[in-house]
Structure formats: structure tokens, C-alpha cells
Protein backbone atom coordinates (compact mmCIF):
# COMPACT_ATOMS: atom_id res chain seq x y z
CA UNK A 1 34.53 47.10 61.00
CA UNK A 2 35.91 45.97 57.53
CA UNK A 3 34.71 43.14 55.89
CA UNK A 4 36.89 39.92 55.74
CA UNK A 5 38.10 39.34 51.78
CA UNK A 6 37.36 35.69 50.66
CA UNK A 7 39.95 34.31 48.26
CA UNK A 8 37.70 32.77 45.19
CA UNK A 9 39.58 29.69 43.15
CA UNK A 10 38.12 27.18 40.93
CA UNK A 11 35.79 27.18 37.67
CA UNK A 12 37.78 28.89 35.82
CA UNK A 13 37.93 32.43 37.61
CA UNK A 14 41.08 34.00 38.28
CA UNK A 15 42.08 34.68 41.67
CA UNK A 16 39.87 37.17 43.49
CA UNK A 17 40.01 38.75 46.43
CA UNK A 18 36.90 40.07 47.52
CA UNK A 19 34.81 40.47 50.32
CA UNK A 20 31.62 38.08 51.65
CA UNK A 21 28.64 39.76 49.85
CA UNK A 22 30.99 39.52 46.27
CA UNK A 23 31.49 35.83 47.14
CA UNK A 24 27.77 35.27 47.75
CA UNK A 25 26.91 36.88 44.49
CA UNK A 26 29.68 35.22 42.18
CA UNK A 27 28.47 31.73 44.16
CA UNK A 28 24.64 32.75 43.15
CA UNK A 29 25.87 33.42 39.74
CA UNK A 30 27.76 30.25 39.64
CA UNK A 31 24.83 28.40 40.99
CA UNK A 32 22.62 29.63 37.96
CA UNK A 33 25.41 28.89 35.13
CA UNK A 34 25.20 25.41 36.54
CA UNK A 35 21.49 25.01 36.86
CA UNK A 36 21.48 26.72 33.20
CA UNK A 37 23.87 23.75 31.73
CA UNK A 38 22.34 20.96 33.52
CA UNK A 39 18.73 22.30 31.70
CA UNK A 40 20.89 22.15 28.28
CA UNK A 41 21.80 18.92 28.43
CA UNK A 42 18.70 17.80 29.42
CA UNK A 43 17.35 19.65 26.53
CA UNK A 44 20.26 17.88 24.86
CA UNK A 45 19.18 14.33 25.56
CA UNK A 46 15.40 15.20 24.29
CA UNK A 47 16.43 16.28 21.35
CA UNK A 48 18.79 13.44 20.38
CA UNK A 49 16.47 11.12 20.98
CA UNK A 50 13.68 13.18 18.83
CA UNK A 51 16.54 13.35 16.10
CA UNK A 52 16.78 9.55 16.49
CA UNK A 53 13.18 8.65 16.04
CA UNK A 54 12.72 11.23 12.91
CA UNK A 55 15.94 9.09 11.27
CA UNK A 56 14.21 6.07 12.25
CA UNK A 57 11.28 7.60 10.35
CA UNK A 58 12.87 8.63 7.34
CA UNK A 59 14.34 5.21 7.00
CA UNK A 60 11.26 3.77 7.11
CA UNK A 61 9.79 5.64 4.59
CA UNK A 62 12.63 4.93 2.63
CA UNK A 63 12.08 1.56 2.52
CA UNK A 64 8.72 2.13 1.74
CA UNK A 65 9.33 4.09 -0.88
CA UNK A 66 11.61 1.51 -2.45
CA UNK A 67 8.70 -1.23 -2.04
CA UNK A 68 8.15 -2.48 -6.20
CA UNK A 69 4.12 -0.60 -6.87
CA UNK A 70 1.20 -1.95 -8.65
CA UNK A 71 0.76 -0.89 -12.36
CA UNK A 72 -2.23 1.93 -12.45
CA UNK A 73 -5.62 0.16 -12.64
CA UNK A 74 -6.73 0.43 -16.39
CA UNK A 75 -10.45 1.90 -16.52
CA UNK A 76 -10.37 -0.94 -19.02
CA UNK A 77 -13.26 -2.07 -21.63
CA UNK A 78 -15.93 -4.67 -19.72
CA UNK A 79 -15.18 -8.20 -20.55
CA UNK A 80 -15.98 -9.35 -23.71
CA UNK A 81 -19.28 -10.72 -23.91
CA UNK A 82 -21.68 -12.78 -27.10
CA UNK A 83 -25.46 -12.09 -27.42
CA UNK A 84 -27.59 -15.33 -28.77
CA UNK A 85 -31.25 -14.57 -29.09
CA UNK A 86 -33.21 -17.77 -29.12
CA UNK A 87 -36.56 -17.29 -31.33
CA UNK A 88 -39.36 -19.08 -32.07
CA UNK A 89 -37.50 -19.60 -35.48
CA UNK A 90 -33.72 -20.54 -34.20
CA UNK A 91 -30.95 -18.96 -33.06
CA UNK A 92 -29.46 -15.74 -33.53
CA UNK A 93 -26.00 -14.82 -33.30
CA UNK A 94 -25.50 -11.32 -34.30
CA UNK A 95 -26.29 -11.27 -37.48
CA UNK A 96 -26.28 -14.80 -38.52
CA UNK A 97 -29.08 -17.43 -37.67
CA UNK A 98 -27.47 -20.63 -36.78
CA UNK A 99 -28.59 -23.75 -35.68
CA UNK A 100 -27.32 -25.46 -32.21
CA UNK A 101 -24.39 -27.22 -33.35
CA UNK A 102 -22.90 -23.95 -35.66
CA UNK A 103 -23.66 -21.99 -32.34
CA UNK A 104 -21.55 -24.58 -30.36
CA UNK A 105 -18.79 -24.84 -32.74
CA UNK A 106 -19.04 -20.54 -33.28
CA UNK A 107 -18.86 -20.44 -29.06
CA UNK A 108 -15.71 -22.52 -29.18
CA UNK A 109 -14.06 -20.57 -31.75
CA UNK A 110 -14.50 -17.09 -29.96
CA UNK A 111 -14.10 -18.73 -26.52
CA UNK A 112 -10.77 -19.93 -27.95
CA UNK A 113 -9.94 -16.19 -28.95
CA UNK A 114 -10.93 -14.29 -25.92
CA UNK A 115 -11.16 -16.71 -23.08
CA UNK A 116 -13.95 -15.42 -20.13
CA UNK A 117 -16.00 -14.33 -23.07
CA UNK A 118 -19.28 -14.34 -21.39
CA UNK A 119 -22.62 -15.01 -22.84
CA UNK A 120 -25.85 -12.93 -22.57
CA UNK A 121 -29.15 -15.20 -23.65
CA UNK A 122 -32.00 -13.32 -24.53
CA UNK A 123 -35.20 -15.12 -25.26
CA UNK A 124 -38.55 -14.43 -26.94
CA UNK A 125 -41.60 -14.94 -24.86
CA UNK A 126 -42.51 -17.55 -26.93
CA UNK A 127 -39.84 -19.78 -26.62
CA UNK A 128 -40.11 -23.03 -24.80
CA UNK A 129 -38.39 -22.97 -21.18
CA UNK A 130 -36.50 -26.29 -22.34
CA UNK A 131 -35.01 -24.54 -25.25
CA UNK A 132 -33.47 -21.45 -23.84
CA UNK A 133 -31.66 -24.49 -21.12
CA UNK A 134 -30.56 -25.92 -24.42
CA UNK A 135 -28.82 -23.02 -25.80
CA UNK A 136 -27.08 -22.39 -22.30
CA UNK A 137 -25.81 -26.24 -21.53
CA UNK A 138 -24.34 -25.75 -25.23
CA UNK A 139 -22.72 -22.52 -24.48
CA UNK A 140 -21.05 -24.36 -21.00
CA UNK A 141 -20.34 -26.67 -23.32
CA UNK A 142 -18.67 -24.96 -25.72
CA UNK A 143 -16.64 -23.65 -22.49
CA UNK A 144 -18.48 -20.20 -21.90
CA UNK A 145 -18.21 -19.66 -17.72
CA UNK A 146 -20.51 -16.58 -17.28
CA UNK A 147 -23.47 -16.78 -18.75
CA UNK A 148 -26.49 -14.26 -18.25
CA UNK A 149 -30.21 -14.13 -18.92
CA UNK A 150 -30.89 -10.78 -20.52
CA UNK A 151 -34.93 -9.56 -20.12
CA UNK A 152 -35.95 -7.24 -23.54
CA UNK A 153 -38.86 -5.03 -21.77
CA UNK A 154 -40.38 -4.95 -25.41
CA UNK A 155 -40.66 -8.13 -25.76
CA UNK A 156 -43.32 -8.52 -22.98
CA UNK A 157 -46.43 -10.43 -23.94
């Protein structure tokens, strides 16, 4: 017995005329074409929205990268600092032995030209305790903030 011919309309096809077992094939084929395009657009929709969130990115980083930066750090010179050694036999200030009120007045003057100068006391053995807190209330005086005991290992009695 001949098999009945199925009349096939719809997506696209032209008119067929064919039998059962051609209809079930071209409706299996169909079926995957489908299945094929609804995996596409789901692909699709993931990557929009991954092409969304890497524009999202890059426009953050662009505003980061517009963000004003810090000037480099300078390996810069230490603060400036003064040396006073206070002797037995006065003051010493580099080269030049002055007397309390020349060291005051000399503190203000490089205070006043490089402000946070700091000061670094270094005292003989010999010198009085009372003395060396002499030399330092005139240096606070004089307006030096940092001030620093230095120790001279040679100096050791």
C-alpha cells in the first residue's frame, strides 16, 4: 500500500508534497533549527549583559584614570637640622663658640630661614645636667620644635 503524501506549509518552505517519514524528518529538522536559535539567543542575552558589565568597567576606569595624582614622592634631603655641643668651656655652634644669648639669637635667625630646623645637643660628660636643660629651653625658645640628645661614644668617661 502507498504511503499517504502530507502537504508541508509554513516556516518558510515551499509547498511539498511528500510522504509521512519526509514529514517526520523535515519536522525533526525543524525541531533542531528551533532548539538551535532559542540556544543563540540565550547565548545572546549572556553576552550582552557581559558586554554591559566590561563597558561599565571601562568607564570606571576611565574615571579613575581622570582622578588629579599625587606629585612623585621626592627621596628628598632629611630635614635640616643644627648641632650645639655644650662643653665644659661654652657652647659650640659649628665652628663658632658662643655664649647663651648669641646661641638664642643665632637659633632664631636660622629657625627664621628654614622653619622645622631641628636641633641635635650633644654634651660632654662633664657638663652639669642643669646646663645641657639650659641650652635646650633656649633652643624652644628660640622656636626650635625637635630637638634631640645626641650620645658621642668617645666621649665616654
Amino acid at each position: 500500500m502507498p504511503r499517504p503524501r502530507v502537504l508541508l506549509l509554513g516556516l518558510g518552505l515551499p509547498l511539498l508534497a511528500c510522504d509521512s517519514r519526509a514529514l517526520e524528518a523535515q519536522t525533526t529538522r525543524v525541531q533542531a533549527l528551533e532548539d538551535r536559535v532559542h540556544r543563540l539567543e540565550a547565548e545572546t542575552a549572556v553576552l550582552t549583559a557581559r558586554m554591559k558589565s566590561l563597558d561599565e568597567e571601562r568607564l570606571r576606569l576611565e574615571q579613575i584614570a581622570k582622578l588629579p595624582s599625587l606629585p612623585p614622592a621626592s627621596a628628598g634631603a632629611p630635614p635640616a637640622s643644627a648641632v650645639v655641643e655644650v662643653k665644659a668651656d661654652g657652647l659650640r655652634v659649628g665652628d663658632e663658640v658662643v655664649d647663651l644669648d648669641r646661641f638664642e639669637a643665632l637659633l632664631r635667625e636660622r629657625v627664621g630661614a628654614t622653619p622645622g630646623l631641628a636641633l641635635h645637643v650633644k654634651a660632654d660628660a662633664s657638663v652639669e645636667y642643669a646646663r645641657v636643660i639650659e641650652v635646650m629651653d633656649r633652643a624652644k625658645a628660640a622656636g626650635v620644635a625637635k630637638i634631640a640628645m645626641v650620645a658621642d661614644p668617645a666621649l665616654k668617661p
